[in-house]
N, C-alpha and C. Protein backbone atom coordinates (compact mmCIF):
# COMPACT_ATOMS: atom_id res chain seq x y z
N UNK A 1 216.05 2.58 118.02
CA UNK A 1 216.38 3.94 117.60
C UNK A 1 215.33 4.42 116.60
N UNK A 2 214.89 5.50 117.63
CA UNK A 2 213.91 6.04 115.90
C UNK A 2 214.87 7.24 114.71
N UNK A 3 213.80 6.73 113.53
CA UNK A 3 215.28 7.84 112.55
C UNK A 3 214.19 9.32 112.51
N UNK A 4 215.04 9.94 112.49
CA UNK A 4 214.14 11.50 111.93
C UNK A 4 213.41 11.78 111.20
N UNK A 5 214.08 11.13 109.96
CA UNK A 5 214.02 10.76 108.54
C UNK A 5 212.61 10.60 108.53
N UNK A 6 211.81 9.80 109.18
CA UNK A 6 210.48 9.01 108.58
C UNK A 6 209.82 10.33 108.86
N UNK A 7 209.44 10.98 109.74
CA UNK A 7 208.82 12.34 110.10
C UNK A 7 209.02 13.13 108.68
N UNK A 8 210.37 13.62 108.48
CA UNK A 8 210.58 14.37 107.23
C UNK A 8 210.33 14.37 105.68
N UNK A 9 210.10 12.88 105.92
CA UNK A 9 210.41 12.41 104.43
C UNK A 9 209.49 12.95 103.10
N UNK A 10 208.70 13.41 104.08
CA UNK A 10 207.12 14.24 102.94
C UNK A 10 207.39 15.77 103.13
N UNK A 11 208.49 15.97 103.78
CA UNK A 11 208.83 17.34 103.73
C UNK A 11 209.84 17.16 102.47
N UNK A 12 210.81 16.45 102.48
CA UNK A 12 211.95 16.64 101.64
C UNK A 12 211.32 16.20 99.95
N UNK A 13 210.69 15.45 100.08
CA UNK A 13 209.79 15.25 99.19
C UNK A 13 208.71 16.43 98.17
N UNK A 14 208.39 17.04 99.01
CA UNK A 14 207.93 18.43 98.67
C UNK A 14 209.03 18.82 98.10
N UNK A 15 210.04 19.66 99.21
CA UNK A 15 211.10 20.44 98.67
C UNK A 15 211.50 19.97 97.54
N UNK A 16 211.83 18.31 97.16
CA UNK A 16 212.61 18.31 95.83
C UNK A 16 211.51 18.31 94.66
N UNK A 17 210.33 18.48 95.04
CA UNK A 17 209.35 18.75 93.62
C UNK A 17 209.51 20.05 93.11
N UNK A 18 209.44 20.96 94.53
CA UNK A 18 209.15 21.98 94.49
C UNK A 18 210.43 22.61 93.61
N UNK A 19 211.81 22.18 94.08
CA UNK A 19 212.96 22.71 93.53
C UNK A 19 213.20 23.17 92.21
N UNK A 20 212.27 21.64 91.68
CA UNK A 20 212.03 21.96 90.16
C UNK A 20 211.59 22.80 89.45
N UNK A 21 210.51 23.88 90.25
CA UNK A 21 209.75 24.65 89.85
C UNK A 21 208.67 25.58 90.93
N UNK A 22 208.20 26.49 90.47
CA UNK A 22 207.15 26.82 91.43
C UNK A 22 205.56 25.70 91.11
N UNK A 23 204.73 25.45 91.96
CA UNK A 23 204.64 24.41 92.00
C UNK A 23 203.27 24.45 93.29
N UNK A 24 201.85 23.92 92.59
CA UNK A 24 200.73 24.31 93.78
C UNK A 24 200.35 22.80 94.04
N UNK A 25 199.23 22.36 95.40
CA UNK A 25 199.34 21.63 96.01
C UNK A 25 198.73 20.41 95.15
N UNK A 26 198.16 20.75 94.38
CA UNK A 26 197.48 19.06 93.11
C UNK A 26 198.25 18.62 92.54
N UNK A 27 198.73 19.97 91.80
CA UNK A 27 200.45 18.96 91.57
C UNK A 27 201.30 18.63 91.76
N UNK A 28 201.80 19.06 93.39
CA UNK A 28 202.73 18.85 94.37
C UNK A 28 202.39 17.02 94.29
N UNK A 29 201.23 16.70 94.52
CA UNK A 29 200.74 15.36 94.98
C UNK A 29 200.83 14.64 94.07
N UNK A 30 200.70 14.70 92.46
CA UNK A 30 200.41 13.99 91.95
C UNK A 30 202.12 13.91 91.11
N UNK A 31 202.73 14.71 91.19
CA UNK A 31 204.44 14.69 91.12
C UNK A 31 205.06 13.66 91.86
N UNK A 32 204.58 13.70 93.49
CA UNK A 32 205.18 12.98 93.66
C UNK A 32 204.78 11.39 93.63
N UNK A 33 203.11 11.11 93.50
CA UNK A 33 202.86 10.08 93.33
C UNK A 33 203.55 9.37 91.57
N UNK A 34 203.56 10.35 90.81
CA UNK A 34 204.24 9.70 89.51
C UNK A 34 205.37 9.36 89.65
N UNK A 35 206.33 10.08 90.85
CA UNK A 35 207.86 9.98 90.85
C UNK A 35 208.05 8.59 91.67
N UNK A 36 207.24 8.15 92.68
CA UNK A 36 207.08 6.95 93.86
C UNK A 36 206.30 6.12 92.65
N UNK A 37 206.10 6.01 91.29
CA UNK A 37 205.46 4.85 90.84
C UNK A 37 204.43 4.66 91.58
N UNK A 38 203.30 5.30 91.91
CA UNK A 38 202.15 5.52 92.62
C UNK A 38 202.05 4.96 94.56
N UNK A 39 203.66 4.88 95.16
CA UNK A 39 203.86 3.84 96.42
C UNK A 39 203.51 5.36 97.00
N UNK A 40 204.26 6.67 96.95
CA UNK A 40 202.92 7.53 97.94
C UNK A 40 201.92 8.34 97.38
N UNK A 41 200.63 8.10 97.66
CA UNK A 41 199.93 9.38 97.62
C UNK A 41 199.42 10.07 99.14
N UNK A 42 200.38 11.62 98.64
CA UNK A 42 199.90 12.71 99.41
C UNK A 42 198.53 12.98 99.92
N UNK A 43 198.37 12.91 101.18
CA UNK A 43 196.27 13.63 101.20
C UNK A 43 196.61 15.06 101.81
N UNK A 44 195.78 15.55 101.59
CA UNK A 44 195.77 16.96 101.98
C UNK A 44 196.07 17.65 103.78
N UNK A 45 195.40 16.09 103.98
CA UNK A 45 196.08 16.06 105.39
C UNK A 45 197.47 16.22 105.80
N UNK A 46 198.47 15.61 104.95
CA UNK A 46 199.99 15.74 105.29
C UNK A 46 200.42 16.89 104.29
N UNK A 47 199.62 16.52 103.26
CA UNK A 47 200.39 17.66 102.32
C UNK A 47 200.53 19.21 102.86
N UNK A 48 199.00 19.92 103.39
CA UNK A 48 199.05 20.87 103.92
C UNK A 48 199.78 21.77 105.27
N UNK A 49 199.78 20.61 105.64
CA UNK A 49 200.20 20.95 107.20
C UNK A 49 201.99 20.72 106.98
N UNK A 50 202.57 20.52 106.21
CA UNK A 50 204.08 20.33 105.92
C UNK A 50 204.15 21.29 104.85
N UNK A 51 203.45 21.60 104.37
CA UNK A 51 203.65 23.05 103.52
C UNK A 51 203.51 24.06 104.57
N UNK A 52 202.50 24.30 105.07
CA UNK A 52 202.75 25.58 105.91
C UNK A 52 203.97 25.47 106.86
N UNK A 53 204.24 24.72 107.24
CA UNK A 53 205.48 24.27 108.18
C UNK A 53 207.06 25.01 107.57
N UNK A 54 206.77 24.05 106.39
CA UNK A 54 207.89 25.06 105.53
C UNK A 54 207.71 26.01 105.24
N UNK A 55 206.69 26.96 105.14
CA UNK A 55 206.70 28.09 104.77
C UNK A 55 207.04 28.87 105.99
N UNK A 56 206.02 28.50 107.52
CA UNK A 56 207.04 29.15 108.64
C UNK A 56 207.96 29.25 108.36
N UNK A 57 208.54 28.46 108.27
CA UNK A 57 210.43 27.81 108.34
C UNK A 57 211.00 28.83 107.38
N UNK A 58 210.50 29.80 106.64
CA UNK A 58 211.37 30.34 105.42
C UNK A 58 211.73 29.30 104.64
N UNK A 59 211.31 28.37 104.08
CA UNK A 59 211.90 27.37 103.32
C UNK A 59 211.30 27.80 101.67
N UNK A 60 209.89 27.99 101.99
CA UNK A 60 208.90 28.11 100.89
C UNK A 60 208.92 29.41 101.00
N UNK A 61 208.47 29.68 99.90
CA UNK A 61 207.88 31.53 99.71
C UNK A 61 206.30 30.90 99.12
N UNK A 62 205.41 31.61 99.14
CA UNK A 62 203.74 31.03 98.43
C UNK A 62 203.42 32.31 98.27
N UNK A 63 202.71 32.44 96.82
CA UNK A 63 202.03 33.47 96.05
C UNK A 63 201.22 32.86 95.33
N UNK A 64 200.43 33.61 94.30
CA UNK A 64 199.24 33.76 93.59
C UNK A 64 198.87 33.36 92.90
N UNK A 65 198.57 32.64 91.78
CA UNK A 65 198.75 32.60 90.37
C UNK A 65 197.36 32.32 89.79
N UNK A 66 197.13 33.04 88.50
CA UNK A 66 195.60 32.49 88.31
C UNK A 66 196.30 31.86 86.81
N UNK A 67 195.56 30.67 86.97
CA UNK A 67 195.92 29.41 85.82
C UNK A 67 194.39 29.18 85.21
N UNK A 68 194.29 28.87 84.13
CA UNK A 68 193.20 28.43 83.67
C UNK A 68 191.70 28.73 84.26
N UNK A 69 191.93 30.14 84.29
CA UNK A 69 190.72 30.57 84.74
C UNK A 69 190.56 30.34 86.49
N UNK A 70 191.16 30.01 87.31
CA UNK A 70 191.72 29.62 88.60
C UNK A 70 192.31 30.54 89.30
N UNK A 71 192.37 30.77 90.57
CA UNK A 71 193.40 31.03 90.94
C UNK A 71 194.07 30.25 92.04
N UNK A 72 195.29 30.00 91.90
CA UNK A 72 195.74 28.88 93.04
C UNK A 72 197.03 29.41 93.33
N UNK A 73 197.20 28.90 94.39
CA UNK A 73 198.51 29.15 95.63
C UNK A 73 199.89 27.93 95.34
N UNK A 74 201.30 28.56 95.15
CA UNK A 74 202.16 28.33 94.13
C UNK A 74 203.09 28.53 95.29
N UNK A 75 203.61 27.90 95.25
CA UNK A 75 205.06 27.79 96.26
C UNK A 75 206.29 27.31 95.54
N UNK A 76 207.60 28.47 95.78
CA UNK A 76 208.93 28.37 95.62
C UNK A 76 209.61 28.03 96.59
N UNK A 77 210.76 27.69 96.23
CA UNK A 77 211.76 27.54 97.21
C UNK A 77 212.30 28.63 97.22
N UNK A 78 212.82 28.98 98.74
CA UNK A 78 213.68 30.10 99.09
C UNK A 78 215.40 29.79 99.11
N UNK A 79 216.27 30.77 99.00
CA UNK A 79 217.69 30.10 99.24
C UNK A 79 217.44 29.51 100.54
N UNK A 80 217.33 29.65 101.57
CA UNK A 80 217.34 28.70 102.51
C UNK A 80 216.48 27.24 102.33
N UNK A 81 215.34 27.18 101.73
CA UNK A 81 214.75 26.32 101.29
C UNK A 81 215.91 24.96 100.41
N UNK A 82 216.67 25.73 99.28
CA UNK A 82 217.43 24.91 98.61
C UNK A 82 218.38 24.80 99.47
N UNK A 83 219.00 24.90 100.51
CA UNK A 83 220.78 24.81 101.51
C UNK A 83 219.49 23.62 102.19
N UNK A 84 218.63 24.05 102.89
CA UNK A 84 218.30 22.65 103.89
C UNK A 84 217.98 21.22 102.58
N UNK A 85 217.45 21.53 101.64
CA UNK A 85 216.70 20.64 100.69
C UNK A 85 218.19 19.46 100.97
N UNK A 86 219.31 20.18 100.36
CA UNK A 86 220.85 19.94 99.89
C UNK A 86 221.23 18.96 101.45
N UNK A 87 220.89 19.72 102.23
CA UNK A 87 221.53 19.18 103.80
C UNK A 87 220.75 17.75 104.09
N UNK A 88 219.22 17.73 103.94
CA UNK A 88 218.08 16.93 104.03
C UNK A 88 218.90 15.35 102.79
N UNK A 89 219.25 15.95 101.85
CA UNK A 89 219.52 14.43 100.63
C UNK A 89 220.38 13.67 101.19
N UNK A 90 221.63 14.75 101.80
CA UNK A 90 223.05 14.59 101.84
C UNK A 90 222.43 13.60 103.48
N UNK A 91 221.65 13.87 104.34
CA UNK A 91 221.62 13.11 105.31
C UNK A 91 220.90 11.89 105.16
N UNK A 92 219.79 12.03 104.35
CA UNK A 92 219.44 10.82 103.94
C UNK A 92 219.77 9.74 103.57
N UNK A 93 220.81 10.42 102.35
CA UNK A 93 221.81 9.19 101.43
C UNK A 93 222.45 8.26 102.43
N UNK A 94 222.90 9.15 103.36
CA UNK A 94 223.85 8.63 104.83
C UNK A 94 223.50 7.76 105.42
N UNK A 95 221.99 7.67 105.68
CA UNK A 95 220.94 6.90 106.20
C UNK A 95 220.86 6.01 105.90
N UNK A 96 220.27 6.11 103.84
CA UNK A 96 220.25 4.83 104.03
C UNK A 96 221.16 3.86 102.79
N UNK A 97 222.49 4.60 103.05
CA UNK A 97 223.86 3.54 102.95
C UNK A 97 223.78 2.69 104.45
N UNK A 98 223.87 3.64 105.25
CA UNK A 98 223.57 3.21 106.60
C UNK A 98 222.74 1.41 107.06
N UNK A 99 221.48 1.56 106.31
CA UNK A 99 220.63 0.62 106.43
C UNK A 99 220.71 -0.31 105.27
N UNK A 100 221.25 0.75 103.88
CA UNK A 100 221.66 -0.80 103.60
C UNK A 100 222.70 -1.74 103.81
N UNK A 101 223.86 -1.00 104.39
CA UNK A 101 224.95 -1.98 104.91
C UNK A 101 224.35 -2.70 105.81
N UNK A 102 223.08 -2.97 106.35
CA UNK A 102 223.27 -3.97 107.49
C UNK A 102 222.68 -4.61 106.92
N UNK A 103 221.84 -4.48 105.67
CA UNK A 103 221.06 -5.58 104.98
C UNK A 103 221.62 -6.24 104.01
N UNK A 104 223.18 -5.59 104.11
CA UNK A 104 223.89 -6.42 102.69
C UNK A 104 223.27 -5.69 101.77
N UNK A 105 222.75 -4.80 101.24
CA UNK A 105 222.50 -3.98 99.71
C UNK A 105 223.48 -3.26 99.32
N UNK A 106 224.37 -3.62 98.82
CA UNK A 106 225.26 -2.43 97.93
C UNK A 106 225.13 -2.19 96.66
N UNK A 107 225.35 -1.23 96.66
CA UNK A 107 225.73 -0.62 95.01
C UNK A 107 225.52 -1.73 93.87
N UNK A 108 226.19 -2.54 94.03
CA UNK A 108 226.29 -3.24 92.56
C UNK A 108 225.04 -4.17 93.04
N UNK A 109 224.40 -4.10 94.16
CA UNK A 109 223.05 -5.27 94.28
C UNK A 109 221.80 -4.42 93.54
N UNK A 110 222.06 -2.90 93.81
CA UNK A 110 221.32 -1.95 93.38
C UNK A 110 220.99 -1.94 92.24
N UNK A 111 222.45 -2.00 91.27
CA UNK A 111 222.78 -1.89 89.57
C UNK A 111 221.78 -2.94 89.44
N UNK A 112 221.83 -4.29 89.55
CA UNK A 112 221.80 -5.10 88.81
C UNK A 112 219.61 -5.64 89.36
N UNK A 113 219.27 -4.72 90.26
CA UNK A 113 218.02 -4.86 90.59
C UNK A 113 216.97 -4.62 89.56
């Protein structure tokens, strides 16, 4: 069985950086490499092409911003952006209770890791 999940996972990943804030693509990457304890770094290769994706999607909104003498491209989440973000965790979590019940990981193996 393949899971969905692995396809998405640099989408939902985005979305929950992004949730935090509006939010452009250097520090999209390097958010989430601080948040993964450096296990992903984003290349521009995935990063880009799953941003515009979401932005088709109405997920993202992207505008303007000039920062430090710069100007760079800043992406929000849209209300639809935050309902799928919400739908995306809630299926995940599912997932992988899912996978860890077959590996024997529960909760209190978690706590005490």
């Amino acid at each position: 069985m393949e899971s969905p999940f692995v396809g998405s996972a640099v989408e939902m990943m985005i979305l929950e950086v992004i949730a935090r804030g509006p939010s452009y693509g250097y520090e999209i990457t390097q958010t989430v490499a601080e948040r993964s304890g450096g296990y992903f770094d984003l290349k521009e290769g995935s990063l880009y092409p799953a941003l515009h994706r979401l932005e088709r999607r109405k997920l993202l909104r992207a505008f303007w911003r000039e920062a430090d003498g710069r100007r760079r491209k800043y992406y929000e989440l849209t209300d639809a952006g935050r309902a799928e973000l919400a739908a995306r965790k809630t299926s995940w979590l599912d997932f992988a209770a899912g996978v860890n019940g077959v590996l024997g990981i529960g909760r209190a193996h978690l706590a005490g890791s």
